[in-house]
Structures are given as C-alpha cells and as structure tokens.
C-alpha atoms as a PDB file:
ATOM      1  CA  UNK A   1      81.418  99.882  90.165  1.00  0.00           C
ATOM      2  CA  UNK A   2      78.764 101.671  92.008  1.00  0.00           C
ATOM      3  CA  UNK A   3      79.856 102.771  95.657  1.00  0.00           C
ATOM      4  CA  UNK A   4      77.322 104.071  98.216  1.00  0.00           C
ATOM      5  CA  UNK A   5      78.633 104.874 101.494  1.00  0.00           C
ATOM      6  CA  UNK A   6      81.649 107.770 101.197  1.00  0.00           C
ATOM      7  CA  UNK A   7      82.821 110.665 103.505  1.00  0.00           C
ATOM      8  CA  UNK A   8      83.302 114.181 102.225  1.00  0.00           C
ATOM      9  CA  UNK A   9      84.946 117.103 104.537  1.00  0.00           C
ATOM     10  CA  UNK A  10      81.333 117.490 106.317  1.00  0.00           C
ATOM     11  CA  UNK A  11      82.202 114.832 108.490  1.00  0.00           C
ATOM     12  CA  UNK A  12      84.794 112.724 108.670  1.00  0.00           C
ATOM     13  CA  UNK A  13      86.767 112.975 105.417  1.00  0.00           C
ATOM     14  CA  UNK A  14      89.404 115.024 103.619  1.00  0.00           C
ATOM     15  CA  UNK A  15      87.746 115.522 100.832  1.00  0.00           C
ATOM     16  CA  UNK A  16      85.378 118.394  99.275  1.00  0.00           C
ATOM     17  CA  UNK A  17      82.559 116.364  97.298  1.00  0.00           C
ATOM     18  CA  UNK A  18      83.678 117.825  93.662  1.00  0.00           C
ATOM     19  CA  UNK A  19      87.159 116.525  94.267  1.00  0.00           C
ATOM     20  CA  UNK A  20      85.343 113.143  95.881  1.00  0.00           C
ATOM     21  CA  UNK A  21      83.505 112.724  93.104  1.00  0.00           C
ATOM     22  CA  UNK A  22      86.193 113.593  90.161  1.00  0.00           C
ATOM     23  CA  UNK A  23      88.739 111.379  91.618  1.00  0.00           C
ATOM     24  CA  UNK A  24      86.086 108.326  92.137  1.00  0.00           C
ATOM     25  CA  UNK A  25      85.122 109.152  88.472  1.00  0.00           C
ATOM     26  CA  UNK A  26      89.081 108.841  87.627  1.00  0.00           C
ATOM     27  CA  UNK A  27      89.069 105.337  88.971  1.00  0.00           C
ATOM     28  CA  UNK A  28      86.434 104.160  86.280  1.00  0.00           C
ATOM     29  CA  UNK A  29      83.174 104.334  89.814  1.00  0.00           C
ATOM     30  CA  UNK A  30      80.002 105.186  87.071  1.00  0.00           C
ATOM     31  CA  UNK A  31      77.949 105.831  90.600  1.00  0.00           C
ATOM     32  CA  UNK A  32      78.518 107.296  94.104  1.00  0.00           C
ATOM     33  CA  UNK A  33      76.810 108.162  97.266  1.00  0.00           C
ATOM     34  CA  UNK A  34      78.211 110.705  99.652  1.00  0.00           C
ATOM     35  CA  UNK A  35      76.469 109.811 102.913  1.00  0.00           C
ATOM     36  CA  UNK A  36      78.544 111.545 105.857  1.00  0.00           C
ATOM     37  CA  UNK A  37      77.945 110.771 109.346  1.00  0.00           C
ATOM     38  CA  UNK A  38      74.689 112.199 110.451  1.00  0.00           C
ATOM     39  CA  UNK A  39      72.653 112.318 113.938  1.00  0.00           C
ATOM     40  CA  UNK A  40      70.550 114.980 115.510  1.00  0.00           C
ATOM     41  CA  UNK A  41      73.015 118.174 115.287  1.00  0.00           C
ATOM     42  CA  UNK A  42      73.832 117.993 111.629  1.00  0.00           C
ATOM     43  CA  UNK A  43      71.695 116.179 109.444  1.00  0.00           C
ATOM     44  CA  UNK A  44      69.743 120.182 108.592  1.00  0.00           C
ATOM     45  CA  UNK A  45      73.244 121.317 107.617  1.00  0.00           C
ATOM     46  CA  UNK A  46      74.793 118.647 106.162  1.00  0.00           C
ATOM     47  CA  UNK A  47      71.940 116.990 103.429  1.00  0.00           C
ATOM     48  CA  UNK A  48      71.051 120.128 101.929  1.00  0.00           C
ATOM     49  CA  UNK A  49      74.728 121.310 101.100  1.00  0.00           C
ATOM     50  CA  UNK A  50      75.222 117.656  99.493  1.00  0.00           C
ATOM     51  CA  UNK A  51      71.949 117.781  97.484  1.00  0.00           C
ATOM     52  CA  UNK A  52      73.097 121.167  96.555  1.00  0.00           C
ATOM     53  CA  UNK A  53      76.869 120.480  95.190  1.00  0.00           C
ATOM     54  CA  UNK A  54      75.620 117.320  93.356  1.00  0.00           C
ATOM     55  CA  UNK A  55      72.773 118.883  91.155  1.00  0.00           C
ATOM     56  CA  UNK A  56      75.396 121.365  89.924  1.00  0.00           C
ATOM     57  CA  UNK A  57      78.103 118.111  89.294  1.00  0.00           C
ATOM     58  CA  UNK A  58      75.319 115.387  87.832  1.00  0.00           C
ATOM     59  CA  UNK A  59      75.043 118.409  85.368  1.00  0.00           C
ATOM     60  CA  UNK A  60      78.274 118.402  83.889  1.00  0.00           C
ATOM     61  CA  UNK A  61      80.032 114.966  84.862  1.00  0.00           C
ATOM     62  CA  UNK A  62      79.378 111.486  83.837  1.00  0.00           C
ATOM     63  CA  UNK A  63      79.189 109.587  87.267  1.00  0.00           C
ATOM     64  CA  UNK A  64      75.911 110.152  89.011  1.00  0.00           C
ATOM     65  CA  UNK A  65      76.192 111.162  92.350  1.00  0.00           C
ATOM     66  CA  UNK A  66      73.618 110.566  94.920  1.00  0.00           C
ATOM     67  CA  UNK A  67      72.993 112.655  98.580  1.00  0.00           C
ATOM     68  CA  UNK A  68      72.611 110.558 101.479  1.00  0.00           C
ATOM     69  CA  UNK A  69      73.190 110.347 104.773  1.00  0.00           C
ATOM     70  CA  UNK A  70      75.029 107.846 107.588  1.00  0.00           C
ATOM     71  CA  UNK A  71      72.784 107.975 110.392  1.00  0.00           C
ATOM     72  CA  UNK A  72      75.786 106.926 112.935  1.00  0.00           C
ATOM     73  CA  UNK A  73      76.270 106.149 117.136  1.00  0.00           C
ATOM     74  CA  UNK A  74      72.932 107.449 117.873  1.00  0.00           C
ATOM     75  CA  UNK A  75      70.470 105.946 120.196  1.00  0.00           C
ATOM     76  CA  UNK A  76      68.610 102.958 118.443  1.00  0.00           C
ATOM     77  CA  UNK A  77      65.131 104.610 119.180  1.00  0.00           C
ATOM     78  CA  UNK A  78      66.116 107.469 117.235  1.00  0.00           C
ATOM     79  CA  UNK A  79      66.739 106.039 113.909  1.00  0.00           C
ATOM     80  CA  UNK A  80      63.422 106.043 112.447  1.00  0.00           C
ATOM     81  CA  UNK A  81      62.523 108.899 113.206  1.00  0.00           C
ATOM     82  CA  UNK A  82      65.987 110.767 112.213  1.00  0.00           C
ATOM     83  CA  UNK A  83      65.577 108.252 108.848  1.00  0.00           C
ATOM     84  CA  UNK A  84      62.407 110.129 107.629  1.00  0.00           C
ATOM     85  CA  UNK A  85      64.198 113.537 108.562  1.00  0.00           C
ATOM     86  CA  UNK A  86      66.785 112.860 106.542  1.00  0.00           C
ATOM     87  CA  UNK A  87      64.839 111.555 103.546  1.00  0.00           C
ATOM     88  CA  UNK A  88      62.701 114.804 104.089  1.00  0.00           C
ATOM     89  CA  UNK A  89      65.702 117.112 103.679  1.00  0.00           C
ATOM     90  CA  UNK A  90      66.692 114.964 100.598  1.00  0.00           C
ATOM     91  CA  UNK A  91      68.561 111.960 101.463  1.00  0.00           C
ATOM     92  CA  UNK A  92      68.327 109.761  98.506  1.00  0.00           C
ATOM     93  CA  UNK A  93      70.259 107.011 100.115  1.00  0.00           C
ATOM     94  CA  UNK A  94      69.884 106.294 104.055  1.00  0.00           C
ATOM     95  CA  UNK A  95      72.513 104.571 105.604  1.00  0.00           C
ATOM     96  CA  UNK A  96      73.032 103.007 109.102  1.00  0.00           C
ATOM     97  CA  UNK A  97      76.353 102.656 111.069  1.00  0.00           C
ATOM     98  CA  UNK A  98      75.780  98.813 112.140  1.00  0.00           C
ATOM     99  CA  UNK A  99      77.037  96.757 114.801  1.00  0.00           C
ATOM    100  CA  UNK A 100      80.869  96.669 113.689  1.00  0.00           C
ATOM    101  CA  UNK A 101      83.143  95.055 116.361  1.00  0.00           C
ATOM    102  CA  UNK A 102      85.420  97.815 115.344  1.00  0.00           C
ATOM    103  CA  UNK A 103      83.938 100.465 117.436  1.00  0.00           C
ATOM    104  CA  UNK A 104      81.433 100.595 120.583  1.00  0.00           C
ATOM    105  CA  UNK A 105      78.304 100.945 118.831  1.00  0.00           C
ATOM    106  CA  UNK A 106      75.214 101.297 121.049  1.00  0.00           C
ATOM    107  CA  UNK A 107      73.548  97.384 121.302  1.00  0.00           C
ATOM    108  CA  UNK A 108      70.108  97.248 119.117  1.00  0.00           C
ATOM    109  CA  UNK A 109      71.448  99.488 116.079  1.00  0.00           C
ATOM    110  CA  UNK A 110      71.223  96.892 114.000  1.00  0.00           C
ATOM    111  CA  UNK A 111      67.157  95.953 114.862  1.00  0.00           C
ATOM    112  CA  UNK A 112      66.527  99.231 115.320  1.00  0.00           C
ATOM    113  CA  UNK A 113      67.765 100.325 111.552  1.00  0.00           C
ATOM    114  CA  UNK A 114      66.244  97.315 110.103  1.00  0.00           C
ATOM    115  CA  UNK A 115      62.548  98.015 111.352  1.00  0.00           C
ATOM    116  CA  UNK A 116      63.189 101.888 110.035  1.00  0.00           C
ATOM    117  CA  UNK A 117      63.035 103.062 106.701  1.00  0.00           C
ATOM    118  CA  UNK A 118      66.572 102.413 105.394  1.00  0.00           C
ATOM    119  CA  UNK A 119      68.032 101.514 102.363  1.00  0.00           C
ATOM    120  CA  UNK A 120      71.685 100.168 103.785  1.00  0.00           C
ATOM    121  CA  UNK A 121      72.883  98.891 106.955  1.00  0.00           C
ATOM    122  CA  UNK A 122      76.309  99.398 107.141  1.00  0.00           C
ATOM    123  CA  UNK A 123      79.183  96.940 108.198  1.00  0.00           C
ATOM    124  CA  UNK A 124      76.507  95.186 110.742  1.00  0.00           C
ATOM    125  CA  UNK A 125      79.100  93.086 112.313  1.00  0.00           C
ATOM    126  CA  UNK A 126      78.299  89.497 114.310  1.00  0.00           C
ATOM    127  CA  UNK A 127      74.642  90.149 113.307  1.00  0.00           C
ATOM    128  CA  UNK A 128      72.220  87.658 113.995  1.00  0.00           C
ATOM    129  CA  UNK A 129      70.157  85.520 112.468  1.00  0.00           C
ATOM    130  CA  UNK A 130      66.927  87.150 112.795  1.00  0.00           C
ATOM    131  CA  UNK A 131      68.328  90.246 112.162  1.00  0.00           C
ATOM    132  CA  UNK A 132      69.308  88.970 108.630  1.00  0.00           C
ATOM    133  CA  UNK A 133      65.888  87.893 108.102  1.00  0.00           C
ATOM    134  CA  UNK A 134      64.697  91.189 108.778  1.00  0.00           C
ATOM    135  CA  UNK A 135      67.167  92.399 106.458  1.00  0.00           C
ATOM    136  CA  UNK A 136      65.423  90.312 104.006  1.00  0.00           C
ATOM    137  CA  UNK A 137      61.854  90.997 104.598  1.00  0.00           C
ATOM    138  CA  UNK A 138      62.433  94.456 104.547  1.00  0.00           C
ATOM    139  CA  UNK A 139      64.453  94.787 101.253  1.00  0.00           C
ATOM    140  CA  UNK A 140      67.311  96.540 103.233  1.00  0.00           C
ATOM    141  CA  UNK A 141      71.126  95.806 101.985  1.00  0.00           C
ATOM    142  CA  UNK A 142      73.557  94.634 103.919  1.00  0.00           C
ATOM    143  CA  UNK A 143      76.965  95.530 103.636  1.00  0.00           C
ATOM    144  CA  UNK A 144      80.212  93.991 102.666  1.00  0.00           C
ATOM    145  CA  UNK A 145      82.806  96.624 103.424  1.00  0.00           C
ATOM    146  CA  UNK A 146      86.471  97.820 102.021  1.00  0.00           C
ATOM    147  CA  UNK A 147      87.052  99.394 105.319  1.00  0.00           C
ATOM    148  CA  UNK A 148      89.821  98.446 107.828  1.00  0.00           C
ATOM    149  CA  UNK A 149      88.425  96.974 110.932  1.00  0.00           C
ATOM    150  CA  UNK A 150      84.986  96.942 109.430  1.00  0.00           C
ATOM    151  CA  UNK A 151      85.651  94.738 107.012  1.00  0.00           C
ATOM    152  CA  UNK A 152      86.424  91.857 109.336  1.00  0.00           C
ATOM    153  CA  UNK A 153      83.091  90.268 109.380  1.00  0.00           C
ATOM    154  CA  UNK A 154      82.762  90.243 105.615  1.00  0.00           C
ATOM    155  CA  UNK A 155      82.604  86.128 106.081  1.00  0.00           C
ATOM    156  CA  UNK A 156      80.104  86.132 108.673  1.00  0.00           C
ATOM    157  CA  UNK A 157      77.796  88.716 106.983  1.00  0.00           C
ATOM    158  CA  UNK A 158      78.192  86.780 103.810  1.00  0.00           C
ATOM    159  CA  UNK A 159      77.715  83.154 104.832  1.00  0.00           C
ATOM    160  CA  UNK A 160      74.264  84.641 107.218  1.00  0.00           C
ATOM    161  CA  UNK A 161      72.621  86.589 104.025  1.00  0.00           C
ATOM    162  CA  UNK A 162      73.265  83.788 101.890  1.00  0.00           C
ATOM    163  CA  UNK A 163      71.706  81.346 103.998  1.00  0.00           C
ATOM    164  CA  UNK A 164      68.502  83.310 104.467  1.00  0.00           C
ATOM    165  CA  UNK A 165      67.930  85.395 101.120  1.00  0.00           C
ATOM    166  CA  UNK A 166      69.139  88.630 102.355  1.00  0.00           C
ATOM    167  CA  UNK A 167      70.852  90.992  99.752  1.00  0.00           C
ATOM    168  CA  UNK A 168      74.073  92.622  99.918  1.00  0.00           C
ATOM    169  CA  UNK A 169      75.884  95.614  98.341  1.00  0.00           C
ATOM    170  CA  UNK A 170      79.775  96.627  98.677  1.00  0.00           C
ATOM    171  CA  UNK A 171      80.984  99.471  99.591  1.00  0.00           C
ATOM    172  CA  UNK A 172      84.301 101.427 100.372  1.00  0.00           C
ATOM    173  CA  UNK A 173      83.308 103.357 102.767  1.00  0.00           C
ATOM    174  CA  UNK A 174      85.877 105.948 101.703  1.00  0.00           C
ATOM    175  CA  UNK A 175      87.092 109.138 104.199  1.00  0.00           C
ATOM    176  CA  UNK A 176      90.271 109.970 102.006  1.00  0.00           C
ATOM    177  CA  UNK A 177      91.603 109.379  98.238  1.00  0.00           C
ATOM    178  CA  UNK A 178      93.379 105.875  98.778  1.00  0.00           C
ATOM    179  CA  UNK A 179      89.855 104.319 100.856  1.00  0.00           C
ATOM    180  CA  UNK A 180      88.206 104.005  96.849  1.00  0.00           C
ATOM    181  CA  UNK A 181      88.209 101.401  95.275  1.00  0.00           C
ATOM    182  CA  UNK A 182      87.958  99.809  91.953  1.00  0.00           C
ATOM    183  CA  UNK A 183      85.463  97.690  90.176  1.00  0.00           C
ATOM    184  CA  UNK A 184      88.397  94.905  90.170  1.00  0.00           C
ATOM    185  CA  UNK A 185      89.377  95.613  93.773  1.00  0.00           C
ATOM    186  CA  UNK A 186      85.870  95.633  95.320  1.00  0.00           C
ATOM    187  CA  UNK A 187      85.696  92.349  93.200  1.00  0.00           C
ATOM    188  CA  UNK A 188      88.326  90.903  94.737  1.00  0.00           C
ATOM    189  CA  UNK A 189      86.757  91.852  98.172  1.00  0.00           C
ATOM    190  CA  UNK A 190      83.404  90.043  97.353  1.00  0.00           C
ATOM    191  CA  UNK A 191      85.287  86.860  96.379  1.00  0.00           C
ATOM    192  CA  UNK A 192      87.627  87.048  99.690  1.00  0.00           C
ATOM    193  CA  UNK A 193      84.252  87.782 102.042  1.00  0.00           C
ATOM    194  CA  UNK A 194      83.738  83.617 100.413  1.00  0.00           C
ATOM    195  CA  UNK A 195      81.133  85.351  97.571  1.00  0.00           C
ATOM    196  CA  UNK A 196      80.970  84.369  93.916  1.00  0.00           C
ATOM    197  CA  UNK A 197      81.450  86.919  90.502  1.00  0.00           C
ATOM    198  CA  UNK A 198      78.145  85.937  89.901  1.00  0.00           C
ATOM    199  CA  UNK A 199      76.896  87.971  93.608  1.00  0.00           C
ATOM    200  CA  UNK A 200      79.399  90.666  93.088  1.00  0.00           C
ATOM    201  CA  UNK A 201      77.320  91.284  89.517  1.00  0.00           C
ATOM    202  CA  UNK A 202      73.674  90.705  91.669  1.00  0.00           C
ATOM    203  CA  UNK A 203      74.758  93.273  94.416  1.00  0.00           C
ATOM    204  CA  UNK A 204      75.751  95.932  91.416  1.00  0.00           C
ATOM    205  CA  UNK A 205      72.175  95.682  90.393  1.00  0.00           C
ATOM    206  CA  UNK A 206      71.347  95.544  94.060  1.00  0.00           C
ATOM    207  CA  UNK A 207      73.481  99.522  94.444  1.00  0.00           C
ATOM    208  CA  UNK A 208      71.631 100.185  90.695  1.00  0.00           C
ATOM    209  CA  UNK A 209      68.459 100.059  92.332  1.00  0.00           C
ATOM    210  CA  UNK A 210      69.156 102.594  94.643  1.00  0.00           C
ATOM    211  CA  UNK A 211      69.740 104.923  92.021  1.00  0.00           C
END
C-alpha cells in the first residue's frame, strides 16, 4: 500500500511525522506522503520542517516517506502559483483539496488545480465531465478517498474517470492513528467505490510513480 495524502501535527493532525510514519510502517504502508494543509501563511514553515524530518527517517526506516503539501480552501487563482512555491521549497507531492460536498470549498478548485502543476486532486467531489478530461490530459490523479464525508463520491469519481481515461490513486487521508489504512482495507474501498483488483493494482503503480 502506498498512501499519499496524510496529516501530521503541522496542521490538522495528532501526530508528529516520526510517530506518523512508524505506525503507517507497522500496518505493512511500504510508502507515504505527509502533505498537511497548506495556503499562503504556512507553506515557508511547514515544507521545509517535513523535508527536513524525512531525510533523517528515509535514512534509517524501510518505508519511504515523501514531503508534500495540501494546497487547501484557498482562492482558485492562487493555486498555481502557490503549486510552484511549494514545489520550490521541496514539495515532492502537490496535492489539492477538491470540490468535496463535505465542506464549502470555494467553486472552480477543481479547474483551477487541474490547469496548475499538480500531481493529486484530492476527494474532487460531483466533478464534471470536462474536468475529468482535464484530469486526463494533464496526467493529474484523482482521488478515491478513506475519509468520512469525503469518501461519499467514491462512485461518482470512479464511474467519470473510467469513462474518460482519467487515473486514480487511493488515499486515507489520515489526521490521527485509526484514519490509516491497510493494503486490504484500501482494497476493499476501491472495490466498494464499483472498481476492480485489477485498478486497485493500476492506481498502486499510479502512487509508485509519484515516488
């Protein structure tokens, strides 16, 4: 299981990254992104202190564990350019908070992530159709989520990026211990989103790339 959208304690979760990381290790993850909730206050404080933490645990730990961000509830026109900020500081994985009917997100996140440079756009809820073919042309991922509330347009997200070659990835988007998930659980996910074994084994290759 590789698993690229997580929270540590420098946003929204409970955990320090070392302990995120050991206990997604624990579970049998071999990968994982820590990409905390990012916009224009934090992104200089939060990246480098991530980049920092995981050189020192890729050194002694067998999961690999990759900095990114979650650019998340800021104003569409701002993506791109807080995108290439965030690669700059050393984002190796550039998320989006999408369109999830879970929470007010600003109208337009989801076009205005998919025309930046991105690598995952996160829990896009009712997306549209042209959005998905963005998704496509662009190489960006789409997300099938673990998360409560987030995860309730799985189906739709599915059935859209399967109709119009987009690819997918699944995540847990994890804030505390009991959010990660296993490779059998986040199987189980894929299949209930109406997804075959065969894409849950295409959108771990999909998460490899990243790497």
């Amino acid at each position: 299981m590789i698993d690229l959208h997580t929270h540590s304690i420098f946003s929204d979760g409970v955990l320090v990254p070392s302990e995120l990381v050991h206990r997604a290790e624990v579970l049998g993850i071999k990968a994982i992104g820590i990409t905390d909730h990012g916009d224009a206050s934090n992104l200089d404080f939060i990246i480098p202190r991530i980049v920092a933490v995981l050189e020192r645990l890729n050194y002694v730990n067998r999961i690999k564990a990759v900095p990114g961000i979650e650019l998340t509830h800021i104003p569409p026109s701002q993506i791109a350019q807080l995108a290439e900020e965030a690669r700059s500081l050393g984002a190796k994985v550039v998320v989006v908070h999408g369109e999830t009917i879970a929470e007010p997100v600003i109208p337009g996140t989801n076009r205005a992530a998919l025309v930046a440079d991105i690598d995952i756009l996160a829990h896009p809820g009712l997306i549209s159709e042209e959005e998905v073919r963005m998704a496509a042309e662009k190489g960006i991922f789409l997300e099938i989520s673990a998360r409560k509330g987030h995860s309730l347009t799985n189906g739709h997200v599915a059935k859209l990026a399967k109709k119009l070659g987009a690819e997918l990835v699944v995540n847990s988007d994890a804030h505390e211990p009991s959010d990660l998930v296993t490779e059998e659980q986040a199987r189980r996910i894929v299949l209930g989103a109406g997804l075959s074994r065969d894409d849950f084994e295409r959108m771990q290759k999909n998460a490899e790339s990243l790497l």
